[in-house]
PDB file of N, CA and C in Angstrom:
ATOM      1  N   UNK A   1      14.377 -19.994   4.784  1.00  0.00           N
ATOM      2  CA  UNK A   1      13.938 -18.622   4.607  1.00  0.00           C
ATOM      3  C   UNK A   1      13.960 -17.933   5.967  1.00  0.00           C
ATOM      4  N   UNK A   2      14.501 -16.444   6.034  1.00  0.00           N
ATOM      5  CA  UNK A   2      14.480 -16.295   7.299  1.00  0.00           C
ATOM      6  C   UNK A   2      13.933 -14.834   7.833  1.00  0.00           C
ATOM      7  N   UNK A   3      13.178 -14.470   8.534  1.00  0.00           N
ATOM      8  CA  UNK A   3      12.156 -13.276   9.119  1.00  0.00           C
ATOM      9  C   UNK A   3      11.878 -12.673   8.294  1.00  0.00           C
ATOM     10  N   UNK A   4      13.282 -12.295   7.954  1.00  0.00           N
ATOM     11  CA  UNK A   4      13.132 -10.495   6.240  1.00  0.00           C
ATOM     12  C   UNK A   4      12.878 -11.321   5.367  1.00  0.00           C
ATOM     13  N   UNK A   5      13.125 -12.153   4.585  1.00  0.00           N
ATOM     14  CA  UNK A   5      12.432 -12.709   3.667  1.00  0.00           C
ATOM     15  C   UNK A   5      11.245 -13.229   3.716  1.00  0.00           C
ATOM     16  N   UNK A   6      10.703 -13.431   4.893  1.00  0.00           N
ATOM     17  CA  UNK A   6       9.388 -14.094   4.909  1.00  0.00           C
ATOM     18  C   UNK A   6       8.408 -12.937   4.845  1.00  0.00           C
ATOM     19  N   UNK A   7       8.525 -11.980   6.268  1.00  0.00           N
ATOM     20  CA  UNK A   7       8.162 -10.835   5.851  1.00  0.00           C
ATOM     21  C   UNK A   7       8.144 -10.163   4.527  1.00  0.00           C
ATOM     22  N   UNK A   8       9.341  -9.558   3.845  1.00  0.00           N
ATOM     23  CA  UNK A   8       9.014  -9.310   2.324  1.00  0.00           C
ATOM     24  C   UNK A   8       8.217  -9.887   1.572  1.00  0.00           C
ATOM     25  N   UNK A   9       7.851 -11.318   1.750  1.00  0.00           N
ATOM     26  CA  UNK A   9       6.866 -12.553   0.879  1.00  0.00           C
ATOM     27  C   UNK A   9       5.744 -12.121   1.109  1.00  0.00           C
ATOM     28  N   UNK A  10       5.715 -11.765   2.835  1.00  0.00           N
ATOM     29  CA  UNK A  10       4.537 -11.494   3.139  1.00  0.00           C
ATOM     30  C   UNK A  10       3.792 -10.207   2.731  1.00  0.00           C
ATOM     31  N   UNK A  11       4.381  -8.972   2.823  1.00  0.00           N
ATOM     32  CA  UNK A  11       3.999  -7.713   2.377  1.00  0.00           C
ATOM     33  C   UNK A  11       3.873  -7.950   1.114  1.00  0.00           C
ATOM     34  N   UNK A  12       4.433  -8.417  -0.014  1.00  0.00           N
ATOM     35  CA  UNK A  12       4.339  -8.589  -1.391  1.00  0.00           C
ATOM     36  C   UNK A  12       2.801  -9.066  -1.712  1.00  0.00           C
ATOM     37  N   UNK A  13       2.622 -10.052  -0.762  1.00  0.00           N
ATOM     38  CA  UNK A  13       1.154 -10.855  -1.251  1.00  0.00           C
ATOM     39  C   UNK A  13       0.471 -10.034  -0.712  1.00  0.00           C
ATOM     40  N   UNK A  14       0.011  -9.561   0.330  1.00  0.00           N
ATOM     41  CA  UNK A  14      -0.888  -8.364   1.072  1.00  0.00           C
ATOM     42  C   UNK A  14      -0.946  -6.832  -0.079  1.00  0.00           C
ATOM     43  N   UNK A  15       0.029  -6.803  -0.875  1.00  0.00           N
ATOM     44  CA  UNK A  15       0.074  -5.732  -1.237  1.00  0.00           C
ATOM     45  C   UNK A  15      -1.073  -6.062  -2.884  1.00  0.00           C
ATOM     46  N   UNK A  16      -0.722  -7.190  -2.799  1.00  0.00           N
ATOM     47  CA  UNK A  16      -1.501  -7.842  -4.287  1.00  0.00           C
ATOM     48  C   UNK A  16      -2.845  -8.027  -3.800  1.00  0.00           C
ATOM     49  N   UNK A  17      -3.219  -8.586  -2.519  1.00  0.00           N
ATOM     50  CA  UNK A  17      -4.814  -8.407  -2.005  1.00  0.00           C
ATOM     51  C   UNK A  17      -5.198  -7.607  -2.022  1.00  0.00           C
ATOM     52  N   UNK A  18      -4.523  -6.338  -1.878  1.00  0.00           N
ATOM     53  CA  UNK A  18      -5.190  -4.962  -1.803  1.00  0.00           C
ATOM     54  C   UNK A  18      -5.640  -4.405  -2.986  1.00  0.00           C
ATOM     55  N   UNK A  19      -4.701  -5.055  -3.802  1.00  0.00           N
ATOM     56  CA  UNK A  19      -5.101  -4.472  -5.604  1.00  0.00           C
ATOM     57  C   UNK A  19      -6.307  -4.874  -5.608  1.00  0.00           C
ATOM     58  N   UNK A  20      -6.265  -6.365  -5.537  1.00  0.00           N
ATOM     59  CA  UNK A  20      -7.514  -6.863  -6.155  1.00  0.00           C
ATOM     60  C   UNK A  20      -9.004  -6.210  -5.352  1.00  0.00           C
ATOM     61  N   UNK A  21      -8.814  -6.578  -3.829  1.00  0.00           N
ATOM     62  CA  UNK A  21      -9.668  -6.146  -3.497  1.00  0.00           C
ATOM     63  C   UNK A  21      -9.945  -4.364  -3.736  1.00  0.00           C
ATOM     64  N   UNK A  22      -9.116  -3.850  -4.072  1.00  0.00           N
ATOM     65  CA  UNK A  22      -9.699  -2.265  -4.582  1.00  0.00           C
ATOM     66  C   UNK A  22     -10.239  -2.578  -6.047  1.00  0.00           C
ATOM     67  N   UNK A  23      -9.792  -3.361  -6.929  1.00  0.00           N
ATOM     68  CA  UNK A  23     -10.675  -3.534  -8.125  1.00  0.00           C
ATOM     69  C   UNK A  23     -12.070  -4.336  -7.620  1.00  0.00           C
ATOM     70  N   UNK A  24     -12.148  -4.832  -7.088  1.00  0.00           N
ATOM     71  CA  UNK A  24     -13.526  -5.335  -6.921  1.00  0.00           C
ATOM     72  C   UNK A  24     -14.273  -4.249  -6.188  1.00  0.00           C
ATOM     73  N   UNK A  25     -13.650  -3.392  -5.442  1.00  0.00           N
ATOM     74  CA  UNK A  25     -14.287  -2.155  -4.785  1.00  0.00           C
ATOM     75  C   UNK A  25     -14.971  -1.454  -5.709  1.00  0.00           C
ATOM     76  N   UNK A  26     -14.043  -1.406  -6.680  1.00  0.00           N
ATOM     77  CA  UNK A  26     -14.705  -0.487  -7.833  1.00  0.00           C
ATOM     78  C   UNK A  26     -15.616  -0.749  -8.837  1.00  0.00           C
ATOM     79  N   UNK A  27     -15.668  -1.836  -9.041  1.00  0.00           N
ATOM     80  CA  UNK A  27     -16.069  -3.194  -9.933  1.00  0.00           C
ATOM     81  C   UNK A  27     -17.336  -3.566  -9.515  1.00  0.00           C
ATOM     82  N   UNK A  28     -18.053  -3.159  -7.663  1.00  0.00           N
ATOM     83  CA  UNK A  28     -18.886  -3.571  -7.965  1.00  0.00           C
ATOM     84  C   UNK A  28     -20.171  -3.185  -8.064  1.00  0.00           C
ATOM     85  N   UNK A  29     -21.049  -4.217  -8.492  1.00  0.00           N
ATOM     86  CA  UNK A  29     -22.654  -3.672  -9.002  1.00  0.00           C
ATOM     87  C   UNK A  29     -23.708  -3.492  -7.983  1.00  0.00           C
ATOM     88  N   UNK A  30     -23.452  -4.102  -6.516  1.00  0.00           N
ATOM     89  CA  UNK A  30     -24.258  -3.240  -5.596  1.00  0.00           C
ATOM     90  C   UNK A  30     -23.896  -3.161  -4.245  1.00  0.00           C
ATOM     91  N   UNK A  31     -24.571  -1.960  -3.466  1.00  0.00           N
ATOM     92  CA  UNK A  31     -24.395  -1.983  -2.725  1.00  0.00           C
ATOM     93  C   UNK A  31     -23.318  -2.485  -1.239  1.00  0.00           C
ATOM     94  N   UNK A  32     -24.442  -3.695  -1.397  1.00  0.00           N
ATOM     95  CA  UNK A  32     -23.389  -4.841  -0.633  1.00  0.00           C
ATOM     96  C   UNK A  32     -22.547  -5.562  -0.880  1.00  0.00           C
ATOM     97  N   UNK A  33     -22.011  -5.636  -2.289  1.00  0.00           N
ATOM     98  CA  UNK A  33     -20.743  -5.927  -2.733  1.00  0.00           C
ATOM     99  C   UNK A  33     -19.836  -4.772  -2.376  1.00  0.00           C
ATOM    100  N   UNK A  34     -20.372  -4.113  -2.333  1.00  0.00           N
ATOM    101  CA  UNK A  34     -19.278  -2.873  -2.610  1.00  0.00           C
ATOM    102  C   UNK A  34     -18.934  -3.001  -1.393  1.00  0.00           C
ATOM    103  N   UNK A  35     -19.562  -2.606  -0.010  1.00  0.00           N
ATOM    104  CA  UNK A  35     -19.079  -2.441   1.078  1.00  0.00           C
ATOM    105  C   UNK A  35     -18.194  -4.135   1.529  1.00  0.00           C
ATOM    106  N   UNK A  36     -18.595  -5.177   0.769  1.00  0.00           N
ATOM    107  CA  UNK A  36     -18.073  -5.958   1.452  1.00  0.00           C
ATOM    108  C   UNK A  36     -16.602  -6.089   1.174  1.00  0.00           C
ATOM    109  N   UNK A  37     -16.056  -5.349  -0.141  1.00  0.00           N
ATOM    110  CA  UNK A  37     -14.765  -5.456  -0.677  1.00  0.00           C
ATOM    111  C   UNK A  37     -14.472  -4.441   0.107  1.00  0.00           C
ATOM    112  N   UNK A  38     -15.236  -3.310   0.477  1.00  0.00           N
ATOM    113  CA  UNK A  38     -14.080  -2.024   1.084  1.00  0.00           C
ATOM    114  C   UNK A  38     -13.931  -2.623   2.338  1.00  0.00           C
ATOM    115  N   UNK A  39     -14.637  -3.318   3.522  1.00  0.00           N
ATOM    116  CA  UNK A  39     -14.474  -3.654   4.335  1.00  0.00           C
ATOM    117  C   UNK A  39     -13.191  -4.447   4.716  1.00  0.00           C
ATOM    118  N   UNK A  40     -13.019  -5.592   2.917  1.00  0.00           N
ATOM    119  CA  UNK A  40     -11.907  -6.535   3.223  1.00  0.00           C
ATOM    120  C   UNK A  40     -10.981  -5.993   3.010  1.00  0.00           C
ATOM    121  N   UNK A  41     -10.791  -4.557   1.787  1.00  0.00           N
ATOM    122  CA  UNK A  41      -9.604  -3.730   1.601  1.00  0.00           C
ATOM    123  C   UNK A  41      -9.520  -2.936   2.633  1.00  0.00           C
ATOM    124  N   UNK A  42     -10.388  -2.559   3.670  1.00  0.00           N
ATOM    125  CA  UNK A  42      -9.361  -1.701   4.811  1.00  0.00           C
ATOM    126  C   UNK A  42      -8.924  -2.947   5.827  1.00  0.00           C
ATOM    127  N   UNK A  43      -9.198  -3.821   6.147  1.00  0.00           N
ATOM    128  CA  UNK A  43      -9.030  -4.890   6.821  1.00  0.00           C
ATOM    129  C   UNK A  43      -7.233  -5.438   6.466  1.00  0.00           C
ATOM    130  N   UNK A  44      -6.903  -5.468   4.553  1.00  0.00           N
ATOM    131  CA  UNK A  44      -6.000  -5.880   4.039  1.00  0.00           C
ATOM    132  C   UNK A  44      -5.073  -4.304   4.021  1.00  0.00           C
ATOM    133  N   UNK A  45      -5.436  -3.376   3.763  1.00  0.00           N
ATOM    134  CA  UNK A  45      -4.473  -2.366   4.130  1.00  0.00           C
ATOM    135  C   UNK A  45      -3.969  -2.071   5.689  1.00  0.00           C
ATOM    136  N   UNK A  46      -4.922  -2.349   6.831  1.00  0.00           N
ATOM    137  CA  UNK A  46      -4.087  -2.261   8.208  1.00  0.00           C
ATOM    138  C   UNK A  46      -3.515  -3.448   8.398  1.00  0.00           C
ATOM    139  N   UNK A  47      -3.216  -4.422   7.764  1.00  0.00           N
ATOM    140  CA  UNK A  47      -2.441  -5.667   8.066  1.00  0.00           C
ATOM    141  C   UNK A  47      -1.297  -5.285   7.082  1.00  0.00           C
ATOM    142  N   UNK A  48      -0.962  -4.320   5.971  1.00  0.00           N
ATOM    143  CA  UNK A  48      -0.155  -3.821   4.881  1.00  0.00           C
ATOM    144  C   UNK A  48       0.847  -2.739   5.897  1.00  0.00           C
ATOM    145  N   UNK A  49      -0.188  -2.152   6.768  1.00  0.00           N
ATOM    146  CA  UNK A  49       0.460  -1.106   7.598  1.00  0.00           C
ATOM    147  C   UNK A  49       1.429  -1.764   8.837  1.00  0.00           C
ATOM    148  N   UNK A  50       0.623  -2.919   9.398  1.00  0.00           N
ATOM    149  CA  UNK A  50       1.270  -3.383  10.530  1.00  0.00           C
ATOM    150  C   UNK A  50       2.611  -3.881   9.651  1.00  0.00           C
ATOM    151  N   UNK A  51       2.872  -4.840   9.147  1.00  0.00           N
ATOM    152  CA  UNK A  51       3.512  -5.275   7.992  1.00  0.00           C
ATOM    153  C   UNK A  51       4.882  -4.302   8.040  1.00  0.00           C
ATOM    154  N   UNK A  52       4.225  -3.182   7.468  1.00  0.00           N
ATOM    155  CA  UNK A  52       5.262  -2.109   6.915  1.00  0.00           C
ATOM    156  C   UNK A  52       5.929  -1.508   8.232  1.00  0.00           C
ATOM    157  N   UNK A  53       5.283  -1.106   8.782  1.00  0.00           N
ATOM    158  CA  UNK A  53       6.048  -0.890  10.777  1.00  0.00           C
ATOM    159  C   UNK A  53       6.666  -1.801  11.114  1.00  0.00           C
ATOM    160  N   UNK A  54       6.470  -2.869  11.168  1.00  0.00           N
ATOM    161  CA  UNK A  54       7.322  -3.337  11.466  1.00  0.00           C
ATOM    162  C   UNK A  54       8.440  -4.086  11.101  1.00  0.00           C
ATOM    163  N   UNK A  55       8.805  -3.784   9.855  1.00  0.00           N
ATOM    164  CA  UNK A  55      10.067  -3.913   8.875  1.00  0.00           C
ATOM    165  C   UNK A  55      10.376  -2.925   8.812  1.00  0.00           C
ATOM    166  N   UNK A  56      10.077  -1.735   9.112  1.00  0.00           N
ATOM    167  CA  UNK A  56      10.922  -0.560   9.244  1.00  0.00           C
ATOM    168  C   UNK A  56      11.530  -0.647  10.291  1.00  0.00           C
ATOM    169  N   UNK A  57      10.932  -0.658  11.671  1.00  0.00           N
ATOM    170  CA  UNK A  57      11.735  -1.212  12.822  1.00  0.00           C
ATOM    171  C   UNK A  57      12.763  -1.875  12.903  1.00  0.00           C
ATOM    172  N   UNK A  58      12.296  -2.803  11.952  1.00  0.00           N
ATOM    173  CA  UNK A  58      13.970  -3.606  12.309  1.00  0.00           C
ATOM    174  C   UNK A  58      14.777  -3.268  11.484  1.00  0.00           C
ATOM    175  N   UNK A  59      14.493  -2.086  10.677  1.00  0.00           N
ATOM    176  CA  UNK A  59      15.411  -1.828   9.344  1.00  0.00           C
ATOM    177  C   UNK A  59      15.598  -2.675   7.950  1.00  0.00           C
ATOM    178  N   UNK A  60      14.285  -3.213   8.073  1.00  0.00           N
ATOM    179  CA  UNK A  60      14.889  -4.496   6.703  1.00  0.00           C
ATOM    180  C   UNK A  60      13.772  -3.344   5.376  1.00  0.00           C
ATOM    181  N   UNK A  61      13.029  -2.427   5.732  1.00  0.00           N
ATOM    182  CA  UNK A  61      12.117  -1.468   4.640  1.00  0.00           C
ATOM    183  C   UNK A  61      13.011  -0.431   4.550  1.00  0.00           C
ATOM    184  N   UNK A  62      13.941   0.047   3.553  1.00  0.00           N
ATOM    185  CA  UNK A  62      14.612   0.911   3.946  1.00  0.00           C
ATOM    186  C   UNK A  62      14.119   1.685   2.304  1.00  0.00           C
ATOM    187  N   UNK A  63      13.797   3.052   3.402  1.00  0.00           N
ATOM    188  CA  UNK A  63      13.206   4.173   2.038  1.00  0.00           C
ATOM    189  C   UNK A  63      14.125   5.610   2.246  1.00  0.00           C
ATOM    190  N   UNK A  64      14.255   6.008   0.776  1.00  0.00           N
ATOM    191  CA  UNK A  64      14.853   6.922   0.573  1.00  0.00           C
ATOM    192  C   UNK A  64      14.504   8.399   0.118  1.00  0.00           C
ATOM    193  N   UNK A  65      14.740   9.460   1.145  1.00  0.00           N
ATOM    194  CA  UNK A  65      13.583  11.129   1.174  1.00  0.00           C
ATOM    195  C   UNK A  65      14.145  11.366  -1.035  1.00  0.00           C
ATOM    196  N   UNK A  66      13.205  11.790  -1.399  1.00  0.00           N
ATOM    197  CA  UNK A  66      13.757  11.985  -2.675  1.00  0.00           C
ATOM    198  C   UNK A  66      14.204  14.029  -2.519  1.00  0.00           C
ATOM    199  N   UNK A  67      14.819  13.904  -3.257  1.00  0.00           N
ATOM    200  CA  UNK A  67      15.884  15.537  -3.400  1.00  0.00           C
ATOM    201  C   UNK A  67      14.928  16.573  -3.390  1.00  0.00           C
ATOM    202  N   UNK A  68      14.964  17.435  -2.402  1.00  0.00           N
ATOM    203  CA  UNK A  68      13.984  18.731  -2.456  1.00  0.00           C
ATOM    204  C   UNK A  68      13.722  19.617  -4.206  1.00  0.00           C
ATOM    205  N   UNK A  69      14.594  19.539  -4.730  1.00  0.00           N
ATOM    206  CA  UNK A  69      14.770  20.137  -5.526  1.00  0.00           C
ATOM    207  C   UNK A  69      13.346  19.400  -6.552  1.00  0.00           C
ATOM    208  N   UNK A  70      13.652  17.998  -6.882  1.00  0.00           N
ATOM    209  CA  UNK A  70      12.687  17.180  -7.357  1.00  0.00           C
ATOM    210  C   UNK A  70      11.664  17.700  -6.775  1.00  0.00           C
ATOM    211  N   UNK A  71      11.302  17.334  -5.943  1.00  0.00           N
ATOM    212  CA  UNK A  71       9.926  17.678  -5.010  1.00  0.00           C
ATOM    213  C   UNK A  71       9.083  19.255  -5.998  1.00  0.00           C
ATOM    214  N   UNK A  72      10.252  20.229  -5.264  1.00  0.00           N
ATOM    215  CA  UNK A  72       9.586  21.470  -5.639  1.00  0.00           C
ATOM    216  C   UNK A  72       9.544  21.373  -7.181  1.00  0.00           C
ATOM    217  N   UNK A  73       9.948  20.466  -8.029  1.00  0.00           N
ATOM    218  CA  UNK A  73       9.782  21.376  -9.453  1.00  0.00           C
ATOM    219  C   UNK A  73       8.554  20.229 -10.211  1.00  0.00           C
ATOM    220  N   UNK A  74       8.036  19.196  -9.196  1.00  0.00           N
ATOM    221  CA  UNK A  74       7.236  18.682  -9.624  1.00  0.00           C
ATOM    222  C   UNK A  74       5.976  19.147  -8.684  1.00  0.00           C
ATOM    223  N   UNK A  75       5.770  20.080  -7.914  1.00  0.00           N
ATOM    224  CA  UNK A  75       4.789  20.770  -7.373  1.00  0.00           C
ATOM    225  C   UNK A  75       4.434  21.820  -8.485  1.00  0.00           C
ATOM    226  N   UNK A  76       5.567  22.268  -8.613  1.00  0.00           N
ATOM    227  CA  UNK A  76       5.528  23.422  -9.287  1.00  0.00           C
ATOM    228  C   UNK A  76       4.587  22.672 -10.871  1.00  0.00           C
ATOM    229  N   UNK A  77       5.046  21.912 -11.759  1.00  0.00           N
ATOM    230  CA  UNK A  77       4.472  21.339 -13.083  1.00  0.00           C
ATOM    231  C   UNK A  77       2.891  20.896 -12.390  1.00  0.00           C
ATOM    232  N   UNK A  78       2.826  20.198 -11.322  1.00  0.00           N
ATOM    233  CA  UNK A  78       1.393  20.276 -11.247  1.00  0.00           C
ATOM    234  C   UNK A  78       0.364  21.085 -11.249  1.00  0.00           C
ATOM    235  N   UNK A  79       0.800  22.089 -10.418  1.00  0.00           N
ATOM    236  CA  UNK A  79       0.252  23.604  -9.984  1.00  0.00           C
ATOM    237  C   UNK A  79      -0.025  24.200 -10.641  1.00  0.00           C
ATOM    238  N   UNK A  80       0.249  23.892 -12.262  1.00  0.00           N
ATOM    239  CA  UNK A  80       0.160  24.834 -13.950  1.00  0.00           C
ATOM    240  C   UNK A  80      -0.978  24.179 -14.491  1.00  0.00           C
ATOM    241  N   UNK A  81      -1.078  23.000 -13.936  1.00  0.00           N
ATOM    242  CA  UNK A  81      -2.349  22.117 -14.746  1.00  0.00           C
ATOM    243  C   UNK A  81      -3.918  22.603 -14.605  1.00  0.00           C
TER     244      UNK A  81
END
């Protein structure tokens, strides 16, 4: 297995900690549960971020601007709601 694939493995599972730990964010019944999941979900989202920087860097995250046109006509359908 080699960097980009490990990386990708890696962001994949980080991205699944974050689920969970935002359902338990939400999920829980006090106080100090609660803060202790948001604590581990911002903890698991700046390791999601480092992650994501730096597979963009090397070019292995490659994202695509979607069509202005899209953009504006789904501003526009929201904006009616």
């Amino acid at each position: 297995m080699g960097d980009k694939e490990l990386m990708e493995s890696e962001l994949l599972v980080i991205k699944g900690v974050c689920d969970l730990y935002e359902h338990a964010t939400t999920e829980s019944t006090t106080a100090e549960v609660h803060k202790a999941f948001k604590d581990a979900l911002n903890e698991s989202l700046n390791i999601q971020n480092k992650l994501y920087n730096i597979m963009v860097e090397k070019g292995w995250y490659q994202t695509e601007m979607a069509p202005q046109d899209k953009i504006d006509t789904l501003k526009q359908k929201n904006q009616n709601k």
